[in-house]
Protein backbone atom coordinates (compact mmCIF):
# COMPACT_ATOMS: atom_id res chain seq x y z
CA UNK A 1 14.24 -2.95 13.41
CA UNK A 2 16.10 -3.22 9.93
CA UNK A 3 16.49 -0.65 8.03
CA UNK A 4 18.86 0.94 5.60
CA UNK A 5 19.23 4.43 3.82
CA UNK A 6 17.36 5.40 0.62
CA UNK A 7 19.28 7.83 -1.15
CA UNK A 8 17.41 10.09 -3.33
CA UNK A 9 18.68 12.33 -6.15
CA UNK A 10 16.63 14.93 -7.96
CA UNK A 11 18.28 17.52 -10.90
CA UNK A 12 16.47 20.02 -8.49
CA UNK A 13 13.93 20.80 -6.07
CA UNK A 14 10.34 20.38 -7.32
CA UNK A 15 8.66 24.36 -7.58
CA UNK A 16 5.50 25.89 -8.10
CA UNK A 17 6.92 28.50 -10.92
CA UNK A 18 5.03 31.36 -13.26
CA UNK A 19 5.01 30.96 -16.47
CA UNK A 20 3.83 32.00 -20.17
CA UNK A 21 1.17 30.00 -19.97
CA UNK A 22 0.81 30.74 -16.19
CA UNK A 23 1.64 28.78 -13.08
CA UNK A 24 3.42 25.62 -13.37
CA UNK A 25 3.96 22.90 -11.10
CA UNK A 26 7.33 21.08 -11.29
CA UNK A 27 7.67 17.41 -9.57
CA UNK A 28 10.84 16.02 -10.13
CA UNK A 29 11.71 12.46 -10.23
CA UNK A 30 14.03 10.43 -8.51
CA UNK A 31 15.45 7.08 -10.13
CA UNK A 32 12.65 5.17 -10.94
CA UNK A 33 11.94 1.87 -13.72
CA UNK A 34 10.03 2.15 -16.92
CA UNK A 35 9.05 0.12 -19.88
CA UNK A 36 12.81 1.42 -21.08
CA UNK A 37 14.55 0.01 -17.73
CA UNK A 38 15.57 2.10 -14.99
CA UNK A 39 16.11 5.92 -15.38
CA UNK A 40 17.89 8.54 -13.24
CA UNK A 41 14.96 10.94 -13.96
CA UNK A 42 11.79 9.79 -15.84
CA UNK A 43 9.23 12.03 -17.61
CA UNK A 44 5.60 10.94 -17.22
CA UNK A 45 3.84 13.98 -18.09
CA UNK A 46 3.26 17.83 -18.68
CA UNK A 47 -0.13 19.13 -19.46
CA UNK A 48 -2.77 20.80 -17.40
CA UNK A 49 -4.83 19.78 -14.69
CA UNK A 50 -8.42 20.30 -15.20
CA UNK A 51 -9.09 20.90 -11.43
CA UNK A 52 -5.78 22.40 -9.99
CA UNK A 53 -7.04 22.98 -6.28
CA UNK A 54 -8.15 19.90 -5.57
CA UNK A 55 -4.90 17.98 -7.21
CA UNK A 56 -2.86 20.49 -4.82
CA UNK A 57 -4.55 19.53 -1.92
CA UNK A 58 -4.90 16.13 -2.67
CA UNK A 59 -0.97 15.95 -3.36
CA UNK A 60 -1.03 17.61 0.19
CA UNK A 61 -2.76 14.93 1.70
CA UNK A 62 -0.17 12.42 0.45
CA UNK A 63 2.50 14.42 1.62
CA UNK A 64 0.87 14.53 4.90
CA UNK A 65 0.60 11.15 5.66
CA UNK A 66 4.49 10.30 4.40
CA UNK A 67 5.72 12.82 6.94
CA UNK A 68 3.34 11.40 9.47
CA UNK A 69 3.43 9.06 12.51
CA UNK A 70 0.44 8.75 14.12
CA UNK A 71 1.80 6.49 16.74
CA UNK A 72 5.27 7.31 18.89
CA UNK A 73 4.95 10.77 17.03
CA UNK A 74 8.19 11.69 18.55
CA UNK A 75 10.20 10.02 15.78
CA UNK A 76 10.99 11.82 12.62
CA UNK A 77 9.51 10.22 9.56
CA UNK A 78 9.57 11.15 5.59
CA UNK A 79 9.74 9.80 2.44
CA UNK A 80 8.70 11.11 -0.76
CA UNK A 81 5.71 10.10 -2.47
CA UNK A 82 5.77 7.14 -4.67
CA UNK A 83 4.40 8.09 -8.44
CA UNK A 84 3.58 5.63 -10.92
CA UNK A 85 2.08 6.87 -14.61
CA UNK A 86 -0.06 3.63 -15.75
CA UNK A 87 -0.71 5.51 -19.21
CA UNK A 88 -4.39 6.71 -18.54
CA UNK A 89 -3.93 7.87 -14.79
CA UNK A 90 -1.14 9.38 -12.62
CA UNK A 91 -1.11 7.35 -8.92
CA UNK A 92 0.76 9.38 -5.87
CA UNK A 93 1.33 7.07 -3.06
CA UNK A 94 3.13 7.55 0.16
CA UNK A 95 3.30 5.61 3.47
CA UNK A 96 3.22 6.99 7.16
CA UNK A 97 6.69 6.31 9.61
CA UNK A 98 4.46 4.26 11.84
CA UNK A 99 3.57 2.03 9.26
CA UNK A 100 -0.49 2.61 9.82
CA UNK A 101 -1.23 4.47 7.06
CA UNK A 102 -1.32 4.13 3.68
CA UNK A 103 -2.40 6.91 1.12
CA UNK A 104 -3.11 6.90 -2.44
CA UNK A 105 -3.90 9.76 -4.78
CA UNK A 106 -5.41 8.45 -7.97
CA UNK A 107 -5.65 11.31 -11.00
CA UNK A 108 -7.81 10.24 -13.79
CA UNK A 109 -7.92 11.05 -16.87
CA UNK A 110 -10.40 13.46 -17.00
CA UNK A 111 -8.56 14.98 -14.15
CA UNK A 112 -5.48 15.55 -16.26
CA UNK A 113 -7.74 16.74 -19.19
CA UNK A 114 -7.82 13.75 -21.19
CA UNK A 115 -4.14 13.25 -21.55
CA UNK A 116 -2.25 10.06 -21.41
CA UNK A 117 0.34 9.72 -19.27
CA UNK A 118 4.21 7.76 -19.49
CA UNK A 119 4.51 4.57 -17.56
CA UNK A 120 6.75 3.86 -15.08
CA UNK A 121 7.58 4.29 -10.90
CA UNK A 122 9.33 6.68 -9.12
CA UNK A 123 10.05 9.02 -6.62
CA UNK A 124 8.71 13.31 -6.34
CA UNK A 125 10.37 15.20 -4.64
CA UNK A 126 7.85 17.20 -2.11
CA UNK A 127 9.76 19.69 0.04
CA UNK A 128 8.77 22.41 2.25
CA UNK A 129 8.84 25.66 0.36
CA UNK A 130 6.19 23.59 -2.06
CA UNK A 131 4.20 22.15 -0.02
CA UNK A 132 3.50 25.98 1.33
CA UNK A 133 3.48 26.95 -2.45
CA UNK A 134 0.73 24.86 -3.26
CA UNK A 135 -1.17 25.78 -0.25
CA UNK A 136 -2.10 28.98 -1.19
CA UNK A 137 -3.39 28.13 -4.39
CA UNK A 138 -7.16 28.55 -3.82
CA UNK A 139 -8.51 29.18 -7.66
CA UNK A 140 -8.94 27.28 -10.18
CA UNK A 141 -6.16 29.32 -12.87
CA UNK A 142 -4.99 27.18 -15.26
CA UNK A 143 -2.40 25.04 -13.34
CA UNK A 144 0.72 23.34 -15.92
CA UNK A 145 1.97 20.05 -14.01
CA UNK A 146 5.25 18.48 -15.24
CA UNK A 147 6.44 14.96 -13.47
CA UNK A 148 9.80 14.63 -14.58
CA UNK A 149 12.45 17.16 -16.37
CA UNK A 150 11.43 19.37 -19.36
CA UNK A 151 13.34 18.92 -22.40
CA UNK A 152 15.85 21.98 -21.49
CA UNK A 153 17.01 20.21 -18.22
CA UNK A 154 17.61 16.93 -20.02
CA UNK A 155 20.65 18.51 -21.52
CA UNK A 156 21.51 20.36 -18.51
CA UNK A 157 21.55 17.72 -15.32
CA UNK A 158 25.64 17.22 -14.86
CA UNK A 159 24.56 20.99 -12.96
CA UNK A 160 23.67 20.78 -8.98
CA UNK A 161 21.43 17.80 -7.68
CA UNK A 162 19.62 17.78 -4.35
CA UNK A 163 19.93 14.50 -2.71
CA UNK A 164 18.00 13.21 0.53
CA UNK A 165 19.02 10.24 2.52
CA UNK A 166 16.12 8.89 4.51
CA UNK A 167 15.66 5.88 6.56
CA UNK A 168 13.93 3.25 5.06
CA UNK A 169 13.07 0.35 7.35
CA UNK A 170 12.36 -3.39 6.09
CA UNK A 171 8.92 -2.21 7.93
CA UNK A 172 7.89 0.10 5.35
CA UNK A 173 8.46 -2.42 2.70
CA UNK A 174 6.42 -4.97 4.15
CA UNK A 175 3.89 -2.49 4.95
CA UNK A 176 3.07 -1.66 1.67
CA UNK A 177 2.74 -5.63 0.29
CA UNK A 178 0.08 -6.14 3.69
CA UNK A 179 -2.27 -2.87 2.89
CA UNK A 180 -2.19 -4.32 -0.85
CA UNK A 181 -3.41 -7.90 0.30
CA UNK A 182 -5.59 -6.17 3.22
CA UNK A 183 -7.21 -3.69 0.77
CA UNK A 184 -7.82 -7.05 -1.93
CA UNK A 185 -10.27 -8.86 1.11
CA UNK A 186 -12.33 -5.71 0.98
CA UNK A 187 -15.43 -4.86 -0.40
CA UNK A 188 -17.56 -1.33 -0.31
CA UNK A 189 -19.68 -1.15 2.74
CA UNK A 190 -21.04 2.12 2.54
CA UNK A 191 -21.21 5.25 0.59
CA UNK A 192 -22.16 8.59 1.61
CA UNK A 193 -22.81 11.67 -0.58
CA UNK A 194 -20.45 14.92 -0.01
CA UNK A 195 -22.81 16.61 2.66
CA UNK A 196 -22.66 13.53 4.69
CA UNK A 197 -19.25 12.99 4.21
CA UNK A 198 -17.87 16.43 5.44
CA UNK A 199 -20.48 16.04 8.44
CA UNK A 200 -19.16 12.66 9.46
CA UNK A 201 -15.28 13.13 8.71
CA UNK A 202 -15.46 16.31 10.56
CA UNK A 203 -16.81 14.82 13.70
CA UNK A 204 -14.11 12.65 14.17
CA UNK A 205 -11.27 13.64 16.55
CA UNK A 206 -7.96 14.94 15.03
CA UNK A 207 -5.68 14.13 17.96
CA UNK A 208 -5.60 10.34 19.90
CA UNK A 209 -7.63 10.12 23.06
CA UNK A 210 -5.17 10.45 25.96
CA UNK A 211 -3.92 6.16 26.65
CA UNK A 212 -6.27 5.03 24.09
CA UNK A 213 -3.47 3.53 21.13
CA UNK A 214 -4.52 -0.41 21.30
CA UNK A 215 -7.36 -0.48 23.54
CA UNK A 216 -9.56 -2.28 21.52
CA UNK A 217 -11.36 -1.37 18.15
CA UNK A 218 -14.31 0.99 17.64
CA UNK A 219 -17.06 -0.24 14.96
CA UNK A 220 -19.40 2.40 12.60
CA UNK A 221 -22.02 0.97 10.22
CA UNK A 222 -24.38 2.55 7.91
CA UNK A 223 -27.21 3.83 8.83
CA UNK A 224 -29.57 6.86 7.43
CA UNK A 225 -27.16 8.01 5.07
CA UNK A 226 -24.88 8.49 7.15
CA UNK A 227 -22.25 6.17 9.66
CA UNK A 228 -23.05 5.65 12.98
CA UNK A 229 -20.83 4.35 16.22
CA UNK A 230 -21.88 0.23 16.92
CA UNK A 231 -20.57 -1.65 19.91
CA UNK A 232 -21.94 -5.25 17.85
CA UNK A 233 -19.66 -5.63 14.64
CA UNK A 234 -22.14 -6.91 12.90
CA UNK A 235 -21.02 -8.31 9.14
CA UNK A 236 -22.01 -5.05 7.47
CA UNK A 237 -19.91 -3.06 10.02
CA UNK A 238 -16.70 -1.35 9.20
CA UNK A 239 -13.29 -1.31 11.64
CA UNK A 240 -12.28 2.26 12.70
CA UNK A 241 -9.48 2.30 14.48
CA UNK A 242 -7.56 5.50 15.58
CA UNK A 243 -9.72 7.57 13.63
CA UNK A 244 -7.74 10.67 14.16
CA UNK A 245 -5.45 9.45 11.61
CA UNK A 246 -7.67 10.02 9.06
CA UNK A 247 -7.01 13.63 9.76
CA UNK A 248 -5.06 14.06 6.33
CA UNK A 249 -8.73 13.77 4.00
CA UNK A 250 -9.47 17.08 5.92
CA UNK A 251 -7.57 18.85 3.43
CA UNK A 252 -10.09 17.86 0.28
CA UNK A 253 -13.77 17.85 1.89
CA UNK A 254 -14.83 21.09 0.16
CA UNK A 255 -14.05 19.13 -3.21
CA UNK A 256 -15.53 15.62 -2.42
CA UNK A 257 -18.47 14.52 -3.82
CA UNK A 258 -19.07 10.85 -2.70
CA UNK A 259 -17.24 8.69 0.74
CA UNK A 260 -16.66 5.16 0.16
CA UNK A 261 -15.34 2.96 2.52
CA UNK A 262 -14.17 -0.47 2.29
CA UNK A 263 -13.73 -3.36 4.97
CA UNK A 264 -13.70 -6.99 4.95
CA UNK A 265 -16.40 -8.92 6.67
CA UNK A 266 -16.90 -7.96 10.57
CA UNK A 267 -16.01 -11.11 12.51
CA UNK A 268 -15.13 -9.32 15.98
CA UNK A 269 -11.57 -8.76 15.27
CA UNK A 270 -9.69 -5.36 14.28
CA UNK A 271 -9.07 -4.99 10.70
CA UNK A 272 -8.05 -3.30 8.33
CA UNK A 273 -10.58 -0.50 6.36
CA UNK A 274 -10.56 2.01 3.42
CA UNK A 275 -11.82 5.46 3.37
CA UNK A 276 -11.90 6.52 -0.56
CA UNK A 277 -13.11 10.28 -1.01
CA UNK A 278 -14.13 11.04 -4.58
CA UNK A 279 -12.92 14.33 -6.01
CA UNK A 280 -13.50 15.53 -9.73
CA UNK A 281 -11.25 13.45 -11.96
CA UNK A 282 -9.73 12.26 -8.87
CA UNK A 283 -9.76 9.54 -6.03
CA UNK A 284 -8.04 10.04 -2.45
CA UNK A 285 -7.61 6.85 -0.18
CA UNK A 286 -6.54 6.24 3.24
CA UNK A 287 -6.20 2.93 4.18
CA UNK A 288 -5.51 1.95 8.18
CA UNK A 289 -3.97 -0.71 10.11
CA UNK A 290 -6.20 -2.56 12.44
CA UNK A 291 -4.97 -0.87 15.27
CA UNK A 292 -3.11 2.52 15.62
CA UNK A 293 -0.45 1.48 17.65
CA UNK A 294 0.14 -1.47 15.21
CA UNK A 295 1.35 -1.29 11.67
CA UNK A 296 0.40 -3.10 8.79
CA UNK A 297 4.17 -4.95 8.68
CA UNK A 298 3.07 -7.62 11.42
CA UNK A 299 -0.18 -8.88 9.31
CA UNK A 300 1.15 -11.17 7.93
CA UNK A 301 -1.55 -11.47 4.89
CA UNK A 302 1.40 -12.39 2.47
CA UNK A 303 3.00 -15.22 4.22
CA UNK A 304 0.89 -18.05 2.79
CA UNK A 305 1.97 -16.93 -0.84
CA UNK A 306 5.77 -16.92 0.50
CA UNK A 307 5.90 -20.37 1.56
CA UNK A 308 5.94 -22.05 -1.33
CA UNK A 309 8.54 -22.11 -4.46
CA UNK A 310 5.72 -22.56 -6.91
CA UNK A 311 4.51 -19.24 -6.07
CA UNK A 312 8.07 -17.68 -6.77
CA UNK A 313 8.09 -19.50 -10.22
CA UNK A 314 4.40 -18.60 -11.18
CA UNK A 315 5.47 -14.80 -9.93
CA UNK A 316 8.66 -14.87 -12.41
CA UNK A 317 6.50 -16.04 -14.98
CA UNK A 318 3.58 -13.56 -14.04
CA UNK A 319 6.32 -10.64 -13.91
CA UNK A 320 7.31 -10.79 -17.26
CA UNK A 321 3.81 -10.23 -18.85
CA UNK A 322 2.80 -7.12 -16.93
CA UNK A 323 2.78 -4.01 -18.57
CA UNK A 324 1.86 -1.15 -16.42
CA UNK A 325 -1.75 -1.62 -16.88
CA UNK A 326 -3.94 0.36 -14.45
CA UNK A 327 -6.06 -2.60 -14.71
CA UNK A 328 -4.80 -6.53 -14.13
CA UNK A 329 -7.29 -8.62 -15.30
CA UNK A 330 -6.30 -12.01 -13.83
CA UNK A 331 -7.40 -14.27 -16.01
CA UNK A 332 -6.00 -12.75 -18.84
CA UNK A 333 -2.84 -13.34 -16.92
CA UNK A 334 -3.63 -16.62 -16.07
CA UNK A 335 -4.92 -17.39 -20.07
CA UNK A 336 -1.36 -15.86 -21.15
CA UNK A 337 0.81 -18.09 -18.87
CA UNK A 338 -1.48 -21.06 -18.82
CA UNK A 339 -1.71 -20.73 -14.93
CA UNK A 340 -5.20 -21.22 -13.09
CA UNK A 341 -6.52 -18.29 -12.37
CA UNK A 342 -5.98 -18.95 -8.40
CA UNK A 343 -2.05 -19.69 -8.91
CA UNK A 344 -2.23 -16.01 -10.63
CA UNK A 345 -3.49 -14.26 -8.44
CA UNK A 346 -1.49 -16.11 -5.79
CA UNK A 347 1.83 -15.09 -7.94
CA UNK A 348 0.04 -11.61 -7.41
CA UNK A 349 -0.02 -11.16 -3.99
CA UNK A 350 3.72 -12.43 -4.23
CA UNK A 351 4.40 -9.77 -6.48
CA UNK A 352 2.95 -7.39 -4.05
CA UNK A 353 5.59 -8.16 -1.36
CA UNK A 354 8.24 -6.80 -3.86
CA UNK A 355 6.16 -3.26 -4.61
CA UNK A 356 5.40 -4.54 -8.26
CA UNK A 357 1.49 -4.53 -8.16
CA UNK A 358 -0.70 -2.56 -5.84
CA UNK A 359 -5.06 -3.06 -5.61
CA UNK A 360 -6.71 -0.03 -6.60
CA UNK A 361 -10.37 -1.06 -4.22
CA UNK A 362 -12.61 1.44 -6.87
CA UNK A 363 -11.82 -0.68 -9.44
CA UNK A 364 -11.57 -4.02 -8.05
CA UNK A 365 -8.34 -4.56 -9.33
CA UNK A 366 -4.93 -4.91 -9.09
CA UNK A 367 -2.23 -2.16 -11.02
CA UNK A 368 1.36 -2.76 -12.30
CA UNK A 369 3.89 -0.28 -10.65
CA UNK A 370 7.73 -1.29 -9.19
CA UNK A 371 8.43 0.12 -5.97
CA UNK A 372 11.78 2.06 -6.81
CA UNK A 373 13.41 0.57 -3.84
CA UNK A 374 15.02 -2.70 -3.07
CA UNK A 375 11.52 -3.97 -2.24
CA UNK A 376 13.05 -7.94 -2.09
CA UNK A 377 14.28 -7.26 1.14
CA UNK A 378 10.88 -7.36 2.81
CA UNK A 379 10.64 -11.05 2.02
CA UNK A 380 13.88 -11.64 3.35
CA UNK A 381 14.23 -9.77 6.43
CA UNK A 382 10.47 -11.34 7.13
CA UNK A 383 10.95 -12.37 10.63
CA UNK A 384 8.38 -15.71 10.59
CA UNK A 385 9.20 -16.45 7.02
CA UNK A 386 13.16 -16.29 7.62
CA UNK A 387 12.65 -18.36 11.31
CA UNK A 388 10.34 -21.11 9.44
CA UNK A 389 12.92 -22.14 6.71
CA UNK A 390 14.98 -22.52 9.48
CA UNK A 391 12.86 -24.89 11.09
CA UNK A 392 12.61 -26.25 7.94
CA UNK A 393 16.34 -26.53 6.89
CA UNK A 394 17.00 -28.12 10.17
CA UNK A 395 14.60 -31.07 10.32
CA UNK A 396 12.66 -29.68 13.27
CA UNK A 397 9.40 -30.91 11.11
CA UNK A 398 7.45 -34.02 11.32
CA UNK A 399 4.80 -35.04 9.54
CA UNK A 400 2.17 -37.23 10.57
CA UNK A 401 -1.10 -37.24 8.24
CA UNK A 402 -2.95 -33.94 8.79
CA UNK A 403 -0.63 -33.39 11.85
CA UNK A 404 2.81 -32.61 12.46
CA UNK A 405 5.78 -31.67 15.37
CA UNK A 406 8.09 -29.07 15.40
CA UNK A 407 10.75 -28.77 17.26
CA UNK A 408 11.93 -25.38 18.60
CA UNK A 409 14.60 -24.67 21.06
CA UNK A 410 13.60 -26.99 23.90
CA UNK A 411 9.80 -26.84 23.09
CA UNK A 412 7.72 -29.18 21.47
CA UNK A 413 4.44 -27.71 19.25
CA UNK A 414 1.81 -29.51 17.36
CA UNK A 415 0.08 -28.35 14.00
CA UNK A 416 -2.83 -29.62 12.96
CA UNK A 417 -4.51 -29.18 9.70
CA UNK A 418 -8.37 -28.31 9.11
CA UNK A 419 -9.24 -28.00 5.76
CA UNK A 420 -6.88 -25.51 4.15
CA UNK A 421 -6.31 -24.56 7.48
CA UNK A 422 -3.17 -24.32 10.01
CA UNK A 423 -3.82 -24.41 13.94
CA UNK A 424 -1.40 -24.80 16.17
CA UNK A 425 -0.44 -25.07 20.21
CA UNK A 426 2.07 -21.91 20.07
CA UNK A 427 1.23 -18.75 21.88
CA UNK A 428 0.77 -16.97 18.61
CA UNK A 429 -2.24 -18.99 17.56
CA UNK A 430 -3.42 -18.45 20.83
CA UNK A 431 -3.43 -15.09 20.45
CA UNK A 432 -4.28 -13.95 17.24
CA UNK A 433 -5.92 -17.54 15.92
CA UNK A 434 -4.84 -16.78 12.11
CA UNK A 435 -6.21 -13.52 11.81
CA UNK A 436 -2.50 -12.07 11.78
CA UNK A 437 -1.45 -14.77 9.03
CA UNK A 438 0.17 -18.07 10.16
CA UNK A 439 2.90 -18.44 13.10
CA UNK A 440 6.58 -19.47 12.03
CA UNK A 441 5.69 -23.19 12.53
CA UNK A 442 2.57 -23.65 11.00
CA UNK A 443 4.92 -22.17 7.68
CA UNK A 444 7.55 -24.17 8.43
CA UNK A 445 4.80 -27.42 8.14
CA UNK A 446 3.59 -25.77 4.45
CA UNK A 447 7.50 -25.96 3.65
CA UNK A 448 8.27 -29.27 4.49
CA UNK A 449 4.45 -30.45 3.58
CA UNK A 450 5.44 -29.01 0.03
CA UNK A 451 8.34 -30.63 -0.60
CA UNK A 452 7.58 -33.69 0.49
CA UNK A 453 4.36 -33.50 -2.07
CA UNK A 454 6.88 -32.91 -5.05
CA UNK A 455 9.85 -35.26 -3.79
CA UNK A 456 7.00 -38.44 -3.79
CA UNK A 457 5.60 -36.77 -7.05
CA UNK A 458 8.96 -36.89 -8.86
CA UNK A 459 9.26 -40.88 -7.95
């Protein structure tokens, strides 16, 4: 697996601290991009939370999940939460070392008493002796949060930094452009009110079943209020796999008011769902992998959008008219750049695979934020996508109408086209019959397909 080292630097180690006004909460930033360019330590906000408590635990749960693996928990895992300020809303994201989880803290608005926020991506720095800090707050006291320095340590950071290096594999990267496109096929299946939540959440088991990781996927639907187990996955049904890993929403069920969960249309297969609990002024979401011995990295939901260059051209243009709204409205986008509004949201998901948009499922909608990592390499380093330009560079393609050959090593594999459709006779079809994205050939065909369509159009 690829992977490099993230270093991150903070001017000190994020504290819960009294104060005048009373307690304060101090997140600092890492390096991170802005509407200024990139900044050793941005500021996004300082005011007071209107529900301290809940934004503790909720911050909690994100922590929880980034120091998390909830498959081969033997290997160490942690990376600081990801915060982006999109101006009305403050978003804490983090990912889980399996690459299974993904968990977003959304805090409105009114959950930051009406104040605005900056705008901008970067990293918090969530150690130990504040995580146990903010544990033990249990009242609602007027709680001060600052993300980013005050103005005193702007003149003083050439003092002592705390730096982390953690491993940050190519895994990760992709992982967060799959739950983005994963969580954009969803729609709300059910909704439960707080009693029903905390009685259904709290039935579920908070360690794996002894040999169970990838035996098969486990349905719920709704039913009288509440969800109930199914062995049909009927189209209303919603995927739970592993449901032990949504062990980390424990920590806010005496604030939630509503459940939510998203899923995609039950065909049979695994897939991927959302479990949104709705706090005051606040939103926590766990999204999982189809499986919890599989991570989101091998979906391969992106792939499609990857293959083609006018999708890295519409993405450039795309790119340049974002501006950390917590709300892209596509065909603004596309009446702004004169794209369709299918090539836009296409240049989207592309986006996505380089940490500059995530989908926020509550309001149906995408969000500007920029990863502040070398988020790039994920398309690189993408193992089908860097073995089908290969095919593709070396001739190993031939077209024949709405079929084609490819040639790799000493085998032989035909692709066939149906519709807007790929098939072909490779084991991976076989197995996973598109539902995991399209195998290195059938993307090496959409390569080669493509250019011949703009070499005879440019005759």
């Amino acid at each position: 697996m690829t992977r490099s080292v993230q270093a991150l630097t903070y001017a000190r180690p994020s504290a819960l601290a009294s104060s005048q006004v009373g307690p304060s909460l101090g997140l600092e930033t890492a390096g991170g991009l802005t509407p200024r360019g990139a900044e050793a330590h941005p500021r996004f906000f300082a005011g007071f939370l209107s529900d301290p408590r809940t934004a503790a635990r909720g911050l909690l749960a994100v922590a929880d999940v980034a120091a998390a693996r909830y498959y081969q928990r033997t290997l160490p895992a942690s990376l600081d939460p990801v915060v982006t300020g999109n101006g009305d809303r403050l978003r804490f994201e983090s990912f889980s070392g399996c690459c299974g989880v993904y968990a977003r803290l959304d805090v409105l608005q009114g959950g930051l008493g009406g104040q605005e926020t900056g705008h901008g991506t970067t990293n918090v720095d969530v150690n130990a002796p504040l995580r146990e800090a903010l544990s033990r707050i249990t009242a609602d006291d007027p709680l001060h949060l600052r993300v980013g320095p005050d103005e005193l340590a702007v003149t003083t950071l050439d003092g002592p930094v705390v730096e982390k290096k953690v491993p940050l594999p190519d895994r990760w990267l992709r992982g967060f452009a799959e739950a983005q496109v994963a969580s954009a096929g969803s729609d709300l299946r059910a909704e439960l009110t707080a009693a029903q939540a905390v009685a259904f959440l709290r039935s579920l088991p908070r360690t794996p079943s002894s040999g169970n990781a990838g035996r098969g996927a486990r349905w719920v639907v709704a039913s009288g209020g509440s969800l109930r187990p199914t062995t049909r996955p009927v189209p209303s049904a919603v995927c739970l796999p592993g449901p032990e890993r949504l062990v980390a929403l424990q920590r806010v069920l005496r604030e939630a008011t509503a459940l939510r969960v998203y899923g995609p249309v039950a065909d049979g297969a695994a897939a991927a769902s959302a479990w949104e609990v709705v706090l005051p002024g606040m939103r926590l979401t766990l999204t999982l992998s189809p499986d919890s011995a599989r991570g989101f990295s091998g979906e391969g939901g992106v792939l499609e959008a990857l293959a083609t260059e006018d999708a890295a051209a519409d993405a450039e243009l795309v790119s340049v008219l974002l501006a950390w709204e917590p709300r892209i409205e596509p065909a603004s986008l596309a009446e702004q750049s004169g794209l369709s509004v299918e090539r836009v949201r296409a240049a989207l998901t592309r986006l996505g695979t380089a940490g500059r948009v995530g989908y926020d499922l509550a309001d149906a909608a995408y969000f500007h934020r920029e990863l502040p990592y070398d988020a790039d390499r994920a398309e690189r380093h993408n193992p089908r996508l860097v073995a089908a330009r290969r095919l593709a560079g070396e001739g190993a393609v031939s077209l024949d109408g709405a079929r084609a050959t490819v040639v790799s090593g000493d085998r032989r594999y035909q692709v066939r086209e149906s519709g807007s459709a790929l098939s072909c006779t490779c084991q991976w079809w076989a197995d996973y019959r598109g539902r995991r994205g399209p195998c290195k050939h059938a993307l090496a065909v959409r390569m080669v397909h493509r250019g011949a369509t703009v070499a005879g159009g440019a005759r």
